[in-house]
N, C-alpha and C. Protein backbone atom coordinates (compact mmCIF):
# COMPACT_ATOMS: atom_id res chain seq x y z
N UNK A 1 1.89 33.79 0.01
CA UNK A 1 2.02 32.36 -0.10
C UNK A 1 3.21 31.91 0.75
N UNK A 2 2.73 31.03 1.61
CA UNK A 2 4.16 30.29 2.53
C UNK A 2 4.69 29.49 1.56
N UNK A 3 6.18 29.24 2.04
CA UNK A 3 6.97 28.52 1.37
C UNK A 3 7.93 27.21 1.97
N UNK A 4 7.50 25.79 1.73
CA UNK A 4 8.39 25.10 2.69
C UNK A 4 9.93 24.66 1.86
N UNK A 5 11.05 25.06 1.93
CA UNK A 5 12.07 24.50 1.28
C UNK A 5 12.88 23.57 2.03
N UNK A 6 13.20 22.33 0.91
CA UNK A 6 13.97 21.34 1.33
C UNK A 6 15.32 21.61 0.69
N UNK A 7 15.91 22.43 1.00
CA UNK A 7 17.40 22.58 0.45
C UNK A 7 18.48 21.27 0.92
N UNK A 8 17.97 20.60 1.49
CA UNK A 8 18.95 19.27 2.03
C UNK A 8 18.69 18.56 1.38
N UNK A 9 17.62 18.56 -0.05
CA UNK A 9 17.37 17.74 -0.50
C UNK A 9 18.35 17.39 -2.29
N UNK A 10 18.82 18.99 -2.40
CA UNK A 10 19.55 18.86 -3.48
C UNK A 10 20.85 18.33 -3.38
N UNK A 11 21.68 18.19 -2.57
CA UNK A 11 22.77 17.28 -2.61
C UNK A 11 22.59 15.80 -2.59
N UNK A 12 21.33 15.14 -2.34
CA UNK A 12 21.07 14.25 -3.20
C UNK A 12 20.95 13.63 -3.86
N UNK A 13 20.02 15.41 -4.99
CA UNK A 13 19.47 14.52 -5.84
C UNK A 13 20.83 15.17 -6.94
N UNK A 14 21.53 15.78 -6.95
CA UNK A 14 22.99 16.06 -7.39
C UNK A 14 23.79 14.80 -7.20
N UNK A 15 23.88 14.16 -6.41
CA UNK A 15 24.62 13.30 -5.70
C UNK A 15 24.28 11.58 -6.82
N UNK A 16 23.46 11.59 -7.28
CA UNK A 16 22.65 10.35 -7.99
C UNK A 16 23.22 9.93 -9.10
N UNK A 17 23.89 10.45 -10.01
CA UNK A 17 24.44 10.21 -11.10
C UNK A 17 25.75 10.16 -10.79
N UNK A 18 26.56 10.48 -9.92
CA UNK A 18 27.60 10.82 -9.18
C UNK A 18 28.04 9.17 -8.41
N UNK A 19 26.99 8.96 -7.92
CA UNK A 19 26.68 7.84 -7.00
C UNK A 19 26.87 6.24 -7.80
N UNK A 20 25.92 6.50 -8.63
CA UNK A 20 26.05 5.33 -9.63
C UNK A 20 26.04 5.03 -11.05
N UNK A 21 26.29 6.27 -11.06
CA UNK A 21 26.57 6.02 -12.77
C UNK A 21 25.22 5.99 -13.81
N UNK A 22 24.08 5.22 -12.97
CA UNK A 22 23.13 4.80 -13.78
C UNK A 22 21.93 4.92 -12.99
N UNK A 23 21.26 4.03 -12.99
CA UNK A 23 19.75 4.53 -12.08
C UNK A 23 19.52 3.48 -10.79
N UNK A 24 19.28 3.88 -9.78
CA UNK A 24 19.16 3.42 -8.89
C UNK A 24 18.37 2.56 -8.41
N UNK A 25 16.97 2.81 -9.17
CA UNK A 25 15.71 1.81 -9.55
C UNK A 25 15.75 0.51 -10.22
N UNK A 26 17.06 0.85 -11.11
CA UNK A 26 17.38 -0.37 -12.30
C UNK A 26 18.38 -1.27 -11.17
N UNK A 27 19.49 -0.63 -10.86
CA UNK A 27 20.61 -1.25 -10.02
C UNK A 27 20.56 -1.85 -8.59
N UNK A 28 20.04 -1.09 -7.67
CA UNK A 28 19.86 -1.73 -6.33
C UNK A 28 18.50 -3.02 -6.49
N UNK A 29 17.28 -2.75 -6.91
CA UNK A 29 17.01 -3.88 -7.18
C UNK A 29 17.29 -5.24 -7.37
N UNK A 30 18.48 -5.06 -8.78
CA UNK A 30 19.32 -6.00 -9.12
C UNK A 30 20.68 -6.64 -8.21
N UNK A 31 20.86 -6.06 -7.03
CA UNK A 31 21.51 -6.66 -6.35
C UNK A 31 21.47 -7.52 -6.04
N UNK A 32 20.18 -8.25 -5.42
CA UNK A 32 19.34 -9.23 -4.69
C UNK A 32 19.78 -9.76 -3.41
N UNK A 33 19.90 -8.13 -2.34
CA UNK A 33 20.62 -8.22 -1.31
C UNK A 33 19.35 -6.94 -0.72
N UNK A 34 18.10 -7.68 -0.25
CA UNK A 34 17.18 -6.68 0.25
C UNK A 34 17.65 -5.97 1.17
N UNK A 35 18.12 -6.37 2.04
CA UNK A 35 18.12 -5.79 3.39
C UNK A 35 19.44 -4.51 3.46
N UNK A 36 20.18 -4.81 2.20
CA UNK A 36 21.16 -3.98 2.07
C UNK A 36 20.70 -2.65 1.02
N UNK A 37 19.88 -2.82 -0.16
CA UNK A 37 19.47 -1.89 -0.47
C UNK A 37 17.91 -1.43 -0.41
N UNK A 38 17.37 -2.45 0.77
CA UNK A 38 16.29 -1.60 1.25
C UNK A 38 15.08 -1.57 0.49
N UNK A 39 15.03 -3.19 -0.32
CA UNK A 39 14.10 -3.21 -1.17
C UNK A 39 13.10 -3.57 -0.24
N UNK A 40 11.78 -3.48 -0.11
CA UNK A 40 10.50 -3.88 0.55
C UNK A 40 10.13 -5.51 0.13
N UNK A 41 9.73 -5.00 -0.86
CA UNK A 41 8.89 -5.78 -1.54
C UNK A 41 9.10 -5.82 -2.53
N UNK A 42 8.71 -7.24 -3.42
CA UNK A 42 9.06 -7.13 -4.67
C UNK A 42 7.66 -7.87 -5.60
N UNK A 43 7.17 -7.51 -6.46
CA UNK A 43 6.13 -8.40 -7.29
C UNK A 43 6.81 -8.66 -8.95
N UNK A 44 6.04 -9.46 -9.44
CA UNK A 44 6.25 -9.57 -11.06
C UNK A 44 7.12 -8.21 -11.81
N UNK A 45 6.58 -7.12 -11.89
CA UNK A 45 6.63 -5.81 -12.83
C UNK A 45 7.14 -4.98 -11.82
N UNK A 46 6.82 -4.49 -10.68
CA UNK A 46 7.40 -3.77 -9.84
C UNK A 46 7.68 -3.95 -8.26
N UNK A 47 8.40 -3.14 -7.94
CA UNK A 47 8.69 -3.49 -6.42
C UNK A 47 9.02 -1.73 -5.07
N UNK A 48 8.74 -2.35 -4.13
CA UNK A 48 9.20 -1.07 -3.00
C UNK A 48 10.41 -0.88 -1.98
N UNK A 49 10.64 0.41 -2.35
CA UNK A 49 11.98 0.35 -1.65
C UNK A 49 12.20 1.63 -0.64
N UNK A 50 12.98 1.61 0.07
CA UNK A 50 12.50 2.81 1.57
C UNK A 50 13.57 3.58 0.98
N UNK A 51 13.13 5.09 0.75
CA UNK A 51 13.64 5.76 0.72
C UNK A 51 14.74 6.47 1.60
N UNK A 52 16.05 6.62 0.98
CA UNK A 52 17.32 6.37 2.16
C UNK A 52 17.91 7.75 2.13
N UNK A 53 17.10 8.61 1.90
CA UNK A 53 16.87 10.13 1.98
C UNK A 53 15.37 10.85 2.69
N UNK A 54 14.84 10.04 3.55
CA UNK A 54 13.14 10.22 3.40
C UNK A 54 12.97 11.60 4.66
N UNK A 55 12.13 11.98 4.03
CA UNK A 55 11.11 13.16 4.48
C UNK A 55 10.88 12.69 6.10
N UNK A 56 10.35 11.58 6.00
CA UNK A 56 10.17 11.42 7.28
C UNK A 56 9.94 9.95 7.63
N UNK A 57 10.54 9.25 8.79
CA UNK A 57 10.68 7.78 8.71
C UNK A 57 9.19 6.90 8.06
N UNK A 58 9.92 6.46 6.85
CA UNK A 58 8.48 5.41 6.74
C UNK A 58 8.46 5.48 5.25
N UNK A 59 9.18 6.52 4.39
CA UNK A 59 9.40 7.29 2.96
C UNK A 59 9.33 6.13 2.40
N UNK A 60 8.25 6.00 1.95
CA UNK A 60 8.64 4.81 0.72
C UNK A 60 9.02 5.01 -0.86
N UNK A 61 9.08 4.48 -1.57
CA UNK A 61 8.85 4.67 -3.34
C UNK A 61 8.39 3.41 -4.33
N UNK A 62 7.80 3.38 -4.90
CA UNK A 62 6.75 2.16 -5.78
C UNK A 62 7.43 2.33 -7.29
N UNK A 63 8.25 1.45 -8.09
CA UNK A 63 9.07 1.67 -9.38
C UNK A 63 8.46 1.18 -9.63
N UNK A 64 8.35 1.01 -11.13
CA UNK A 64 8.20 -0.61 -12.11
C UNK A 64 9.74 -1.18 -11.98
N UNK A 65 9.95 -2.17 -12.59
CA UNK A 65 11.05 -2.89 -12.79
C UNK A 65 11.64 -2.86 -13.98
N UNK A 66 10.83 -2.56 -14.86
CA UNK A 66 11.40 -1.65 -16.15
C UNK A 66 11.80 -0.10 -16.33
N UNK A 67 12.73 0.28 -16.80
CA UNK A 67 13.09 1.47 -17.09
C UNK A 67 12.43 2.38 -18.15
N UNK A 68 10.93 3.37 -17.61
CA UNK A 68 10.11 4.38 -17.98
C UNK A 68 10.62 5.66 -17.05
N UNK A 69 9.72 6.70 -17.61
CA UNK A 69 10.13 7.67 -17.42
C UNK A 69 8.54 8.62 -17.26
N UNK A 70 7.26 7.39 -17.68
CA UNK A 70 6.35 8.05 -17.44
C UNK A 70 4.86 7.37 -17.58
N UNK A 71 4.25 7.19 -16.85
CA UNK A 71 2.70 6.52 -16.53
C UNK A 71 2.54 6.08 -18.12
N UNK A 72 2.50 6.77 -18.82
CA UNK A 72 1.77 6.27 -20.58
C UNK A 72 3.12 5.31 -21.23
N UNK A 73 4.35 5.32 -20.49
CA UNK A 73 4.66 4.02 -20.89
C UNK A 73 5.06 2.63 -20.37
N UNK A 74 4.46 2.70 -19.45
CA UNK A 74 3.85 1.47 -18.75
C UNK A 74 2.62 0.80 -19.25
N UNK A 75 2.81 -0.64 -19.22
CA UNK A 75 1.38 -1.25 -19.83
C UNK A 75 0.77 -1.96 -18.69
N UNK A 76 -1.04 -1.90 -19.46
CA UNK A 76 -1.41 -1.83 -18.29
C UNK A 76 -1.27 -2.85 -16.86
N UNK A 77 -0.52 -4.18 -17.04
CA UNK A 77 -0.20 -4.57 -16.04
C UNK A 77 0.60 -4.25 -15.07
N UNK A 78 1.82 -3.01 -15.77
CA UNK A 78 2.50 -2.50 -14.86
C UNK A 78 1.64 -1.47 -13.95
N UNK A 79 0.83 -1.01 -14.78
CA UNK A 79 0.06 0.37 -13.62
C UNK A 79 -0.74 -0.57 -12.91
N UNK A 80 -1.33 -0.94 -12.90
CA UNK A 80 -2.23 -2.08 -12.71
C UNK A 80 -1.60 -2.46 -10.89
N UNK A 81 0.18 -3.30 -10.93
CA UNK A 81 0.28 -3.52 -10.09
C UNK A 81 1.29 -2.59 -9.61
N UNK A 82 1.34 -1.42 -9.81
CA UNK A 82 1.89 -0.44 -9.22
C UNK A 82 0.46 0.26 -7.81
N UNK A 83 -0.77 0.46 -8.84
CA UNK A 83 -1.39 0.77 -7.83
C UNK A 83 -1.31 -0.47 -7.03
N UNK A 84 -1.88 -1.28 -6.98
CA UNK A 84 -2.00 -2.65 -6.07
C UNK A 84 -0.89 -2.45 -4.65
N UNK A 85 0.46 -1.87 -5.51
CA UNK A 85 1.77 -1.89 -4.29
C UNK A 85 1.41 -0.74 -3.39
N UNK A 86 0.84 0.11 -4.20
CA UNK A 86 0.58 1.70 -3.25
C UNK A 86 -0.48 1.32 -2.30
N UNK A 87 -1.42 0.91 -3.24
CA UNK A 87 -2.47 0.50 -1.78
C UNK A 87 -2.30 -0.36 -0.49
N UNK A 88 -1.06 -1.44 -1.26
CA UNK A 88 -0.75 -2.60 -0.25
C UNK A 88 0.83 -1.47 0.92
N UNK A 89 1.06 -0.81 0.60
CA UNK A 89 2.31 -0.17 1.32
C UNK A 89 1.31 0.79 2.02
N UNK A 90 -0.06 1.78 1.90
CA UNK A 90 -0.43 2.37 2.46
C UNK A 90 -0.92 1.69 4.01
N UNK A 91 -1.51 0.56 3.66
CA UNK A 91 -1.86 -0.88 4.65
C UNK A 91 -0.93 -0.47 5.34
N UNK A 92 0.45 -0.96 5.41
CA UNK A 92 1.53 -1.12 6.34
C UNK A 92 2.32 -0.02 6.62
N UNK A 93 2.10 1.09 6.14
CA UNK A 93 2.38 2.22 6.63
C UNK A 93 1.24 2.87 7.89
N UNK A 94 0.49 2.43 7.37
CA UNK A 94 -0.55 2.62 8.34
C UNK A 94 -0.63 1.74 9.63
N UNK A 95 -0.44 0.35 9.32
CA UNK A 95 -0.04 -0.47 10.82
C UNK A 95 0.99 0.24 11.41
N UNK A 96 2.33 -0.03 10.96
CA UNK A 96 3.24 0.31 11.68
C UNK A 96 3.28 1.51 11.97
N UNK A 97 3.16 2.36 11.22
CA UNK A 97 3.23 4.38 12.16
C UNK A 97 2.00 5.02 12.57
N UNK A 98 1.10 4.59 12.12
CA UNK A 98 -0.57 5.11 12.15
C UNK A 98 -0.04 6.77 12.06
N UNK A 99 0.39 7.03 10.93
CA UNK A 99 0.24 8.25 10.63
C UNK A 99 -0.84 9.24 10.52
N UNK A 100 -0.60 10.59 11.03
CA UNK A 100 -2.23 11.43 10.78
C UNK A 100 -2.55 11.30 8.82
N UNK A 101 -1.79 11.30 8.37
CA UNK A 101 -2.07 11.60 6.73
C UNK A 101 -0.68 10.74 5.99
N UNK A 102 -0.97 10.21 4.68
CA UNK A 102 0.09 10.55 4.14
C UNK A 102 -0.33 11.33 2.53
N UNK A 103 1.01 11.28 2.19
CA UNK A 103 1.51 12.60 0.90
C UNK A 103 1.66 11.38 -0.17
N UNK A 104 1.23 11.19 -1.17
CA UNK A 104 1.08 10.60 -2.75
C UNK A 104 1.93 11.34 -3.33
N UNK A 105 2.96 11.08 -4.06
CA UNK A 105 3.75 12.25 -4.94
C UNK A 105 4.31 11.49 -5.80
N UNK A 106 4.26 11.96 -7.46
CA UNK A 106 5.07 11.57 -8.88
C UNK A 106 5.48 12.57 -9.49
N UNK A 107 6.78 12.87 -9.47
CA UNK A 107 7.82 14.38 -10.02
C UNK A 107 8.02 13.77 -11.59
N UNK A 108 7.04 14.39 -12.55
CA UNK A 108 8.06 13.34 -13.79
C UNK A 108 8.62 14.14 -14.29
N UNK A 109 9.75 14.17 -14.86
CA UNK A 109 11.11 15.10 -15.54
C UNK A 109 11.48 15.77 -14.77
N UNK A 110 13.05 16.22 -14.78
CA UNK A 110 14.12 16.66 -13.80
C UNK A 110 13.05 18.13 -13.51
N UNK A 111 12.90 18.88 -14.62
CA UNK A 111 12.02 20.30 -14.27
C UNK A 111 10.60 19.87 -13.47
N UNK A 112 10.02 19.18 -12.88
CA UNK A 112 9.03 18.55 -11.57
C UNK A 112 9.69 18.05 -10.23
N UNK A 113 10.95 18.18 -10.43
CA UNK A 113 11.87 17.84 -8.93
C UNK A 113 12.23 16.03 -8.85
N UNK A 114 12.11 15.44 -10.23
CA UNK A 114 12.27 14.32 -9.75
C UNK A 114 14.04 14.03 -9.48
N UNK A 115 14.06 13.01 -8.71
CA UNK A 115 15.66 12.97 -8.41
C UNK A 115 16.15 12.25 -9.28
N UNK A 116 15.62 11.64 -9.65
CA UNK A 116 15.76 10.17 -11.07
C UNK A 116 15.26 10.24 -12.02
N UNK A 117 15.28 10.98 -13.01
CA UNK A 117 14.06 11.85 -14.01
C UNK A 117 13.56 10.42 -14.79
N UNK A 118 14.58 9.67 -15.46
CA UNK A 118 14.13 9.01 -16.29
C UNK A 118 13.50 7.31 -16.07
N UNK A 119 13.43 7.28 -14.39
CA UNK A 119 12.62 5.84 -14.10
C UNK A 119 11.74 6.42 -13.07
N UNK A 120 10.22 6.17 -13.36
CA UNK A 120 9.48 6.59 -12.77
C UNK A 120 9.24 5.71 -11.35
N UNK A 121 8.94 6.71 -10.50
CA UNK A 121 8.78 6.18 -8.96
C UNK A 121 7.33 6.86 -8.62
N UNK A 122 6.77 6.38 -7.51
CA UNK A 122 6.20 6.95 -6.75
C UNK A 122 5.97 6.96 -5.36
N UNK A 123 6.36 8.18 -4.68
CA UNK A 123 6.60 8.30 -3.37
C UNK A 123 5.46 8.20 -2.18
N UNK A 124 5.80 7.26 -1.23
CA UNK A 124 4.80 7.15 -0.25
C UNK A 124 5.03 8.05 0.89
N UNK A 125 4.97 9.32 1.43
CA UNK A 125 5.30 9.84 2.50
C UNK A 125 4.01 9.35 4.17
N UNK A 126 4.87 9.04 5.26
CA UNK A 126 3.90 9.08 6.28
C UNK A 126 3.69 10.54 6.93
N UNK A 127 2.93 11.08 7.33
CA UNK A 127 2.80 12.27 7.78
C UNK A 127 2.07 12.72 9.29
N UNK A 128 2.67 13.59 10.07
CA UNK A 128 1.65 13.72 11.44
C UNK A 128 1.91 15.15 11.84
N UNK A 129 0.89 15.64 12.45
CA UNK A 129 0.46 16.47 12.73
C UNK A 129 2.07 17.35 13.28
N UNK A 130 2.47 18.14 12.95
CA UNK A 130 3.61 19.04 13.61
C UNK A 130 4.93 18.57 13.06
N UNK A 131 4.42 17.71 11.97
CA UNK A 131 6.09 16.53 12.22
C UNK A 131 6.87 17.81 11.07
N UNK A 132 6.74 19.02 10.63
CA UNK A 132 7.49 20.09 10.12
C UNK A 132 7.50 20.73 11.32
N UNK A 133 8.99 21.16 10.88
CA UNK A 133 9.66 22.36 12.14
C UNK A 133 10.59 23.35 11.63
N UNK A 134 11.30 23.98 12.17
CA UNK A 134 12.05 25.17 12.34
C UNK A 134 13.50 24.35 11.46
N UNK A 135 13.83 23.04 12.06
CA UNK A 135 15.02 22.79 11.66
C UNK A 135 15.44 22.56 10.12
N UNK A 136 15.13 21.92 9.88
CA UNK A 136 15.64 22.27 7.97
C UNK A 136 15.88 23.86 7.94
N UNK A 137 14.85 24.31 7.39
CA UNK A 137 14.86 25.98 7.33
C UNK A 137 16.20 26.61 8.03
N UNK A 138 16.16 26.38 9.27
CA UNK A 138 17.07 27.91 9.96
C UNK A 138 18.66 26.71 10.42
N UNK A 139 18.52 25.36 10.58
CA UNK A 139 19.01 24.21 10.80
C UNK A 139 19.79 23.70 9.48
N UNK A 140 19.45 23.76 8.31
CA UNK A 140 19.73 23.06 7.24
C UNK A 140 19.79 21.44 7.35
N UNK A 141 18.73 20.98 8.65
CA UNK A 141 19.07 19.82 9.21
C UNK A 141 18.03 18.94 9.27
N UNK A 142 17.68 17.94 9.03
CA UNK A 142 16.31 17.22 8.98
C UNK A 142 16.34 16.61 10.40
N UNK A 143 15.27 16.55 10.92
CA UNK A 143 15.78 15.73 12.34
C UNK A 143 14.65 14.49 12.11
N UNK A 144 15.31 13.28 11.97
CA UNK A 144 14.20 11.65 11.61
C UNK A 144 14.51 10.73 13.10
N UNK A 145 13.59 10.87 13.67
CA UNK A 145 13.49 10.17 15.00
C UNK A 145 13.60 8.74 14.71
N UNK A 146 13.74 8.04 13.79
CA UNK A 146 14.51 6.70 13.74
C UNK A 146 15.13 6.47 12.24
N UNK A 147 16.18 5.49 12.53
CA UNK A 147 17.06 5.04 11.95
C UNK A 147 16.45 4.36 10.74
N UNK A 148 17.08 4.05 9.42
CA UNK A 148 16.94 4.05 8.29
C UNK A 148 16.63 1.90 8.58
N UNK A 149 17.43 1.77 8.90
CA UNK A 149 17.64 0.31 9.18
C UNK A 149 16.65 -0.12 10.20
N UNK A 150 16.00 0.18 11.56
CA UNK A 150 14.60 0.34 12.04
C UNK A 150 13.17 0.06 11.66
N UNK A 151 13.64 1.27 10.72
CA UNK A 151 12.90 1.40 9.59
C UNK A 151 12.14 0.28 8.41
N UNK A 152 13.11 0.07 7.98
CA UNK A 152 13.75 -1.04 7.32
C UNK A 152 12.79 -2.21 7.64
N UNK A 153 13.35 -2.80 9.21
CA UNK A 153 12.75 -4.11 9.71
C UNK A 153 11.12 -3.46 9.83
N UNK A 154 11.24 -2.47 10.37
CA UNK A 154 9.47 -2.92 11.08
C UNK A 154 9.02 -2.84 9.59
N UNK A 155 8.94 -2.16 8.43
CA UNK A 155 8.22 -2.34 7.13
C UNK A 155 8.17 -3.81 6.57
N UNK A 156 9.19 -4.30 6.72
CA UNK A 156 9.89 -5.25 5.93
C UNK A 156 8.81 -6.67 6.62
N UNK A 157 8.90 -6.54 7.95
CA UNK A 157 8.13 -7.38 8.86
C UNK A 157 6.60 -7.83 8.25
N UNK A 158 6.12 -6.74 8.61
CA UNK A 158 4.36 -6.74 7.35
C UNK A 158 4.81 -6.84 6.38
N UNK A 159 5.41 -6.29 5.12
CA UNK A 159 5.33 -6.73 4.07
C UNK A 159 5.25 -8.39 4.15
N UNK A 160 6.26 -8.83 4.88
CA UNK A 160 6.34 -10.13 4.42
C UNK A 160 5.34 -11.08 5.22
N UNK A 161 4.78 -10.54 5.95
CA UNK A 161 3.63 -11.12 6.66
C UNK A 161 2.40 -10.64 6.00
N UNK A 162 2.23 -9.54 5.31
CA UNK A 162 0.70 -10.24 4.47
C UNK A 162 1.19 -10.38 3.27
N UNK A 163 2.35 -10.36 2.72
CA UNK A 163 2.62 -11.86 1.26
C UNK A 163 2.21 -12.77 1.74
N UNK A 164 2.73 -13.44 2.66
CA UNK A 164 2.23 -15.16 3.43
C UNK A 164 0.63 -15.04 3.72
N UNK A 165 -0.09 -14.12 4.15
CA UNK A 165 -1.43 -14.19 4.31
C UNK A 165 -2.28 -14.23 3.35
């Protein structure tokens, strides 16, 4: 069995409670300073925010706006428009990177790798053909061909252009 390890990924998710005391899902939200913490989008119950650790430019994550820890305690309007956000972020992940694939992922409890055990997220990865390499592994180094803030605008751009549509 091959094995891909993200060891750059645990100072992170070490780093999170360290960072803010509390949850990051609950708090940056509440700023109401998008562009500074990188919120996407926002609806009624939940909202999207670019992951500022991501796998690979485009990392999204889909919260509720309430503090759960797991699909069965969300009601159903929150799942409801959680999928709605995944489908609507796959849209614009797909304009802007036309990725070969992307990766769906929900870690629930710290023992599933989540970085935030107790507010559930779900991660949008974009994905293309080769975009794993040598560097993490033998590198300890992620190499993301654009900037977090880049990033940022071109998502941010569609989002807010098919809200208005």
């Amino acid at each position: 069995m091959d094995r891909l390890w993200a060891t750059w990924r645990m100072p992170y998710i070490d780093s999170l409670k360290e960072k803010t005391g509390g949850c990051i899902f609950c708090e940056k939200p509440a700023e109401g300073n998008e562009e500074e913490t990188y919120v996407l989008h926002r609806r009624a119950k939940s909202f999207v925010i670019l992951n500022t650790f991501p796998y690979n430019p485009g990392h999204i994550m889909i919260a509720p706006r309430r503090h759960v820890r797991s699909f069965s305690e969300l009601d159903g309007e929150e799942r409801s428009e959680i999928m709605e956000l995944l489908a609507l972020s796959e849209t614009v992940i797909e304009e802007v990177f036309r990725p070969n694939g992307m990766n769906v992922g929900v870690n629930l409890g710290k023992a599933a790798g989540a970085g935030v055990p107790g507010h559930l997220h779900v991660h949008l990865v974009p994905r293309w053909q080769g975009d794993a390499n040598f560097m993490p592994v033998l590198g300890e180094t992620k190499v993301l061909p654009q900037g977090l803030r880049e990033t940022y605008g071109r998502l941010r751009e569609v989002f807010l252009r098919r809200e208005e549509g």
